[in-house]
Protein backbone atom coordinates (compact mmCIF):
# COMPACT_ATOMS: atom_id res chain seq x y z
CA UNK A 1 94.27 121.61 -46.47
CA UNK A 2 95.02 119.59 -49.24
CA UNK A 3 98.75 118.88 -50.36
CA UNK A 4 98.32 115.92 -52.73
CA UNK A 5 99.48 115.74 -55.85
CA UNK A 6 96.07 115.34 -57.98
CA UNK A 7 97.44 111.60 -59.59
CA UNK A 8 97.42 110.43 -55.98
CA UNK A 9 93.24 110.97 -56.01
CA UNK A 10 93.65 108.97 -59.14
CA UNK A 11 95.29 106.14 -57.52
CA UNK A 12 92.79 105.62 -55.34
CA UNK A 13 89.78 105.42 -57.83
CA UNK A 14 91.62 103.14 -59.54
CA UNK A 15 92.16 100.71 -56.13
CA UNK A 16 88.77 100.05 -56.04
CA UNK A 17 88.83 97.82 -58.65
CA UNK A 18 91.32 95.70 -56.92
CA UNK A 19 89.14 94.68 -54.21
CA UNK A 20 86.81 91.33 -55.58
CA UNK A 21 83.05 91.54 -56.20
CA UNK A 22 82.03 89.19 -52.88
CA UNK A 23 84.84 90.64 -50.81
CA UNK A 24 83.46 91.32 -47.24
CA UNK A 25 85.14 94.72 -47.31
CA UNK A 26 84.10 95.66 -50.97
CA UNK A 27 81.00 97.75 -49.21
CA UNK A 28 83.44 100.23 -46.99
CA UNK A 29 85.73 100.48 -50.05
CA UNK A 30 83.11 101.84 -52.23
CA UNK A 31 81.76 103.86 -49.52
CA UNK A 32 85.11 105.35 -48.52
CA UNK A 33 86.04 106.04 -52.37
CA UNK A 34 83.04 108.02 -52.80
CA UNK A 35 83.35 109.76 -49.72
CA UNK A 36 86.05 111.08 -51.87
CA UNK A 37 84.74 112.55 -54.34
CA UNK A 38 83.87 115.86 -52.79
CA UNK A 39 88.12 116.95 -52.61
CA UNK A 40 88.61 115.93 -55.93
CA UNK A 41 85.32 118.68 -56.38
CA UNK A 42 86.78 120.97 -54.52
CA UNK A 43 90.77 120.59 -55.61
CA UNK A 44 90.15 119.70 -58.89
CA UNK A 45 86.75 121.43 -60.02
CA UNK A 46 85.29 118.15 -61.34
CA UNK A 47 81.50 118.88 -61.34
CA UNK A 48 80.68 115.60 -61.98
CA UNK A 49 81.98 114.22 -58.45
CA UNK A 50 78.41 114.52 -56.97
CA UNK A 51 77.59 111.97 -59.63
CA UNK A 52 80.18 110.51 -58.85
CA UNK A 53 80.04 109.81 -55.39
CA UNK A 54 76.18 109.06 -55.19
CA UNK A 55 76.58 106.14 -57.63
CA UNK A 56 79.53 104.71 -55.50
CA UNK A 57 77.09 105.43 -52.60
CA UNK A 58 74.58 103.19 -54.10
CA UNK A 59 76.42 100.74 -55.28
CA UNK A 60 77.85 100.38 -51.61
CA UNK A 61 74.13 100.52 -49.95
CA UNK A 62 73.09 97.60 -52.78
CA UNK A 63 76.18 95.69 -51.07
CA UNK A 64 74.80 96.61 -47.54
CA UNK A 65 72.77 93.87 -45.91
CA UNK A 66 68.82 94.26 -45.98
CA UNK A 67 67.67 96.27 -42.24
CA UNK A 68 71.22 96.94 -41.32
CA UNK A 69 71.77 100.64 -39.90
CA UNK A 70 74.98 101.74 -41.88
CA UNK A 71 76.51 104.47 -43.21
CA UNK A 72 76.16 103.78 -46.80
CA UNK A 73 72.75 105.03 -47.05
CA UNK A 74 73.18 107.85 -44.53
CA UNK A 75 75.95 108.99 -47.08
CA UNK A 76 73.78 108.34 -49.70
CA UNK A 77 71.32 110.93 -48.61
CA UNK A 78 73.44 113.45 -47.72
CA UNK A 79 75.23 113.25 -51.37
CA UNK A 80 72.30 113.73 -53.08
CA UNK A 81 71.28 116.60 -50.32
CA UNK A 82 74.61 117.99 -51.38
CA UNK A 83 74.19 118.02 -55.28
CA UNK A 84 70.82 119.61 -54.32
CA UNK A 85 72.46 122.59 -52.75
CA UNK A 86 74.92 122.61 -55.12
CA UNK A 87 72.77 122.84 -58.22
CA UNK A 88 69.22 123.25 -56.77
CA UNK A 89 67.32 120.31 -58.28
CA UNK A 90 64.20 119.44 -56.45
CA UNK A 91 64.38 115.75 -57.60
CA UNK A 92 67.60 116.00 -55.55
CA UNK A 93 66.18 117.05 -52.50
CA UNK A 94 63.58 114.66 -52.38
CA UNK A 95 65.44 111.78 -53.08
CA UNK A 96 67.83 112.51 -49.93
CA UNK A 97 64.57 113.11 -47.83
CA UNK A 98 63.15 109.62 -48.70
CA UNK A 99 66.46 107.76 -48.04
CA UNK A 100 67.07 109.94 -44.91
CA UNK A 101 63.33 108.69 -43.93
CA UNK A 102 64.80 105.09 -44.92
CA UNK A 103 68.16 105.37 -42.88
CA UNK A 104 65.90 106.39 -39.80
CA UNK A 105 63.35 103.77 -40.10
CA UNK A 106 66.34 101.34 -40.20
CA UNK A 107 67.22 102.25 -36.23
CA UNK A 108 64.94 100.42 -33.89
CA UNK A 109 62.90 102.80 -31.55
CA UNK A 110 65.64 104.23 -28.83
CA UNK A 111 68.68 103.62 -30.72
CA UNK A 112 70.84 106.25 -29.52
CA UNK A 113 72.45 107.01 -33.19
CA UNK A 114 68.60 107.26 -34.92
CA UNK A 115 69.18 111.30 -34.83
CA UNK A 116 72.40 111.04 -36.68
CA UNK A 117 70.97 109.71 -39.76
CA UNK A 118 68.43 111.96 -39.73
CA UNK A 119 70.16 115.63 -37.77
CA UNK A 120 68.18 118.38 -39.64
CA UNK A 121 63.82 117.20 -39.87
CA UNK A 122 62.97 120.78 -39.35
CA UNK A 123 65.09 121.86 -42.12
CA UNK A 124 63.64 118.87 -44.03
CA UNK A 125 60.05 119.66 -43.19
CA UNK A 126 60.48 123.20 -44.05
CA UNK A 127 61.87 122.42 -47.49
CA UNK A 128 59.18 120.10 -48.59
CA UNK A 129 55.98 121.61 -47.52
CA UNK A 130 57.27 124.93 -49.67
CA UNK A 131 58.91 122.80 -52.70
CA UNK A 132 55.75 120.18 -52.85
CA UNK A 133 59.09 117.40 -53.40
CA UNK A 134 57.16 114.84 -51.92
């Protein structure tokens, strides 16, 4: 449960831009801030947070080293999976199930965390061979 005041969800938008372009850390700060995004959805009703928080997303993948396995795109997927659910666009669901695809391919064959970025194929599978997203 939420007991923030809603200026203190402003406050932290607004640090972002206090961490340097270059900064080793700007990459978790954008991913963290948009990670965010979904309780100022829910608390505040702003529909646009799934916009929101996928460009944040991207902005902290293009900041992620080529081949590294990281959250960033992980989130990335699962943001746009989550604006698909939220507002049914197909373009939506595809999207997450290519960079899902990409998060996967990232983990060498064996690495124990390769079924975290990619928990639901089934679901996945099911969803595109009935949509014809892909």
């Amino acid at each position: 449960m939420w007991l923030g005041d809603p200026s203190d969800l402003e406050h932290a938008f607004e640090a972002i831009y206090l961490v340097p372009d270059g900064h080793p850390d700007k990459r978790t700060c954008l991913n963290n801030l948009a990670n965010s995004f979904p309780s100022r959805f829910k608390h505040l009703g702003e529909l646009n947070g799934h916009d929101e928080a996928i460009s944040k997303f991207r902005e902290a993948v293009d900041l992620t080293s080529d081949g590294r396995l990281d959250t960033p795109i992980y989130n990335l997927g699962n943001a746009l999976f989550a604006r698909f659910d939220y507002f049914g666009e197909l373009s939506d669901l595809g999207k997450a199930i290519l960079i899902l695809r990409e998060a996967v391919g990232l983990a060498p064959d064996g690495h124990p965390d390769a079924s975290t970025y990619f928990p639901w194929p089934s679901l996945l599978v099911s969803s595109t061979s009935t949509s014809g997203v892909i």
